[in-house]
Protein backbone atom coordinates (compact mmCIF):
# COMPACT_ATOMS: atom_id res chain seq x y z
CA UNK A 1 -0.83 -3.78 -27.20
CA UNK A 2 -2.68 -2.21 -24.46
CA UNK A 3 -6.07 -1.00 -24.46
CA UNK A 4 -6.94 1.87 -22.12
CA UNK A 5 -10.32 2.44 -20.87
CA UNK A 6 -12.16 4.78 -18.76
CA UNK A 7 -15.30 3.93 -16.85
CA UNK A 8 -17.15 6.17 -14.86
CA UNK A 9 -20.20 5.77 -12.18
CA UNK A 10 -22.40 8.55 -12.54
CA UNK A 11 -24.57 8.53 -9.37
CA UNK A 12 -27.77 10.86 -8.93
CA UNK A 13 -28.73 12.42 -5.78
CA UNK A 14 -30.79 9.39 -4.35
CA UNK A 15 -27.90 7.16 -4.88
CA UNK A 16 -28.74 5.33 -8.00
CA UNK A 17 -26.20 4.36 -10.86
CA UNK A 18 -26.48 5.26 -14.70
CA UNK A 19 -26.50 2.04 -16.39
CA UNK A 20 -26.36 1.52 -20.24
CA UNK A 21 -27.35 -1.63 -22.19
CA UNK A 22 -26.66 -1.78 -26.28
CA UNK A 23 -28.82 -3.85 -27.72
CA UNK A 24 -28.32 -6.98 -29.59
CA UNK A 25 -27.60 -4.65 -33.20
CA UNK A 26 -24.29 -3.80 -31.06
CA UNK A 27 -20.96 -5.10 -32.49
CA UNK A 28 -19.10 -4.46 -29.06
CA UNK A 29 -20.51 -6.08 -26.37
CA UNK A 30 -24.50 -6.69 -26.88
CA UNK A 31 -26.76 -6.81 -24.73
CA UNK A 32 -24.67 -6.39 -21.65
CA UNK A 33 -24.99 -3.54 -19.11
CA UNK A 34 -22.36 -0.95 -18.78
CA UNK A 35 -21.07 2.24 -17.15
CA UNK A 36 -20.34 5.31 -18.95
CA UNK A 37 -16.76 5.15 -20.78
CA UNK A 38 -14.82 3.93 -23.01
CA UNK A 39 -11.32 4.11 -24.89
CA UNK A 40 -9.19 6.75 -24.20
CA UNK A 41 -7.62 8.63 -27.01
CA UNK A 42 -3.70 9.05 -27.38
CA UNK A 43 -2.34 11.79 -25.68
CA UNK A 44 -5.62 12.88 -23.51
CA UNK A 45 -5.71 12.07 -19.63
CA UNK A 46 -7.94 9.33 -18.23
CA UNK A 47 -9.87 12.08 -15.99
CA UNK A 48 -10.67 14.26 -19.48
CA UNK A 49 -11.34 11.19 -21.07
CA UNK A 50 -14.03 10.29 -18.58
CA UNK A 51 -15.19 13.37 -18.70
CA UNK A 52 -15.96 13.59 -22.67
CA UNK A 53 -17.55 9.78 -22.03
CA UNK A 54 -20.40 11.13 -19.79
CA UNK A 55 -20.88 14.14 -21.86
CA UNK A 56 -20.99 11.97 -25.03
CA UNK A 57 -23.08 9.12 -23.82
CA UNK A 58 -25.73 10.59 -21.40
CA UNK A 59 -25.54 14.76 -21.90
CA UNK A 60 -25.90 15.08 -17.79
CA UNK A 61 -23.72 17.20 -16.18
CA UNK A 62 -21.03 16.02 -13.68
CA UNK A 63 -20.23 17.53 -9.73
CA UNK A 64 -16.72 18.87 -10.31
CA UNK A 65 -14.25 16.50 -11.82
CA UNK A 66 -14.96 12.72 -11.54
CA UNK A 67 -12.35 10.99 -8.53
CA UNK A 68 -10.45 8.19 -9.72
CA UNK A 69 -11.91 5.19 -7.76
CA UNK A 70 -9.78 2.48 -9.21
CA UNK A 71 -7.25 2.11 -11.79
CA UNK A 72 -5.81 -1.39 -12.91
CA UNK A 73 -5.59 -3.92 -15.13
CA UNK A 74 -8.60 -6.45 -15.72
CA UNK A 75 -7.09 -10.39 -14.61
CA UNK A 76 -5.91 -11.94 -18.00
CA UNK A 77 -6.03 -9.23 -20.11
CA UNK A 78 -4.28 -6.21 -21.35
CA UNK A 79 -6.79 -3.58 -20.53
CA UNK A 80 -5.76 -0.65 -18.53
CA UNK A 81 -8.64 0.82 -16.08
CA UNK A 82 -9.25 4.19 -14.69
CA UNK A 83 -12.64 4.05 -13.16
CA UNK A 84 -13.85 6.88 -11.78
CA UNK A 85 -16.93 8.09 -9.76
CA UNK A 86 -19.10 11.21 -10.40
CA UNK A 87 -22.60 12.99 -8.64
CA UNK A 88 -25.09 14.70 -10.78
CA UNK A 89 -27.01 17.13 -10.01
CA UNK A 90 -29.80 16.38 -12.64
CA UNK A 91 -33.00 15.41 -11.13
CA UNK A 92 -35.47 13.30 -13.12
CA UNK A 93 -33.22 13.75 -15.87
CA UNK A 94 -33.32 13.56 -19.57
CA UNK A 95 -30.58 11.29 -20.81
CA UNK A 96 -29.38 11.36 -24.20
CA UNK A 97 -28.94 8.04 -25.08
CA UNK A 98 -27.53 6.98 -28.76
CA UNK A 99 -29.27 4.86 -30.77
CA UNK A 100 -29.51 1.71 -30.10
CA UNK A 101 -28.53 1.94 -26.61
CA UNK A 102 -30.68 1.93 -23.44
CA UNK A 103 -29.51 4.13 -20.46
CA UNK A 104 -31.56 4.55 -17.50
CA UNK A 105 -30.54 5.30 -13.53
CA UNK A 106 -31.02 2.52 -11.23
CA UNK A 107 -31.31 2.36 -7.48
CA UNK A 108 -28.25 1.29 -6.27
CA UNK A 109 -29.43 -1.69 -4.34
CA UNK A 110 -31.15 -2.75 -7.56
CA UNK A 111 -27.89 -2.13 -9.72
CA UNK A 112 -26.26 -5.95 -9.63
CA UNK A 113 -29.67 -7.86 -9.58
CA UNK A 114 -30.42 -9.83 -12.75
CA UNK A 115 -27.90 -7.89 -14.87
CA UNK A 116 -24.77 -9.08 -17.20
CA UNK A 117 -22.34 -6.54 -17.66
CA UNK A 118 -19.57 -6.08 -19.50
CA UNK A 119 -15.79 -7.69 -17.89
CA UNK A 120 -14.60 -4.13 -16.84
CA UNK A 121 -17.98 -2.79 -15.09
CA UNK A 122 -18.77 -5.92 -13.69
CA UNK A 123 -14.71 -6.24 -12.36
CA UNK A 124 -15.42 -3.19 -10.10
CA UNK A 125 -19.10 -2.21 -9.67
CA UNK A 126 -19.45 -4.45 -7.26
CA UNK A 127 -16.74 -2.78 -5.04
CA UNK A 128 -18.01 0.19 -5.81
CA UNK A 129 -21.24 0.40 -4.38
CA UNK A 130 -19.96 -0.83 -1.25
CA UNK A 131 -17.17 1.94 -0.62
CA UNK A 132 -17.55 5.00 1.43
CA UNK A 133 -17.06 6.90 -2.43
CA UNK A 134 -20.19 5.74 -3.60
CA UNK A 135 -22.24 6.14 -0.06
CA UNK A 136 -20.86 9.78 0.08
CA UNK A 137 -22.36 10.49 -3.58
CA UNK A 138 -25.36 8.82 -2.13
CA UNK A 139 -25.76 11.38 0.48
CA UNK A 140 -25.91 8.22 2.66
CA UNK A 141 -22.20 8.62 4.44
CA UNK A 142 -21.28 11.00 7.46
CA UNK A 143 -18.15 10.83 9.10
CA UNK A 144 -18.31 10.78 12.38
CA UNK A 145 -17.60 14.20 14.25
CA UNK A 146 -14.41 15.17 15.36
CA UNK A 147 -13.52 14.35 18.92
C-alpha cells in the first residue's frame, strides 16, 4: 500500500526554516529533525493537508496557500511526496509545539549542519534551500528587470 505524505517548509522572513525534532519518547522517528507534515487523510488534497500540518504542529500562520515544490516518490519505498513551501509572516514567533517535540526556526545556512532528519525531509531539503522558491521566501531573490 502506499503511504502519502505532505511536508512543508515554512520559512520566516529572514530566510530561516521551521525545524522539528521528537525526542527519544517518540515511536515514529526519534530524535530526528523534520519539516512540518505528515500523512494525508483519504479523500483531502495534499495542499489542504499541508495546510492543517502547519496549523496543527506550529499554530503560525501561512502567506497564501503553500506551492507545491516537489512531489514524488522516496527511492525504494512506497511513499508518495507532496512537499510544499510556505512564508510566514510571524516575527519572533511563538510556536506551539506538542509535547515532546522541539520546534524552533533555523537560519537557513545553518539548517543541514550537524542534523539527522527523517528519509523524506532529508530527500529534498537539501534541494530546497538551493532553489529560487526558497531564496524568493527569503526575500533574497530578484529577477532581473525586464529588458
Amino acid at each position: 500500500m502506499t503511504t502519502r505524505i505532505v511536508l512543508t517548509a515554512l520559512v520566516g522572513r529572514t530566510g530561516a526554516v521551521l525545524l522539528r525534532m521528537r525526542d527519544e519518547q517518540s515511536a515514529v522517528r526519534a530524535n530526528r529533525w523534520a519539516l512540518p507534515g505528515g500523512a494525508i487523510r483519504p479523500g483531502e488534497s495534499p495542499v489542504n493537508a499541508a495546510k492543517r500540518h502547519v496549523a496543527e504542529q506550529t499554530g503560525l500562520p501561512v502567506d497564501g496557500d503553500p506551492e507545491l515544490f516537489w512531489h514524488g516518490f522516496l527511492p525504494g519505498t512506497r511513499t508518495d511526496v507532496f512537499f510544499f513551501a510556505a512564508g510566514t509572516p510571524a516575527w519572533n514567533p511563538d510556536i506551539v509545539a506538542q509535547p515532546g517535540v522541539l520546534a524552533e526556526f533555523v537560519a537557513g545556512e545553518d539548517v543541514l549542519s550537524g542534523r539527522a532528519f527523517t528519509p523524506a525531509t532529508g530527500f529534498v531539503l537539501a534541494r530546497f534551500l538551493e532553489s529560487n522558491e526558497y531564496l524568493t521566501l527569503a526575500g533574497r531573490f530578484f529577477p532581473a528587470d525586464p529588458v
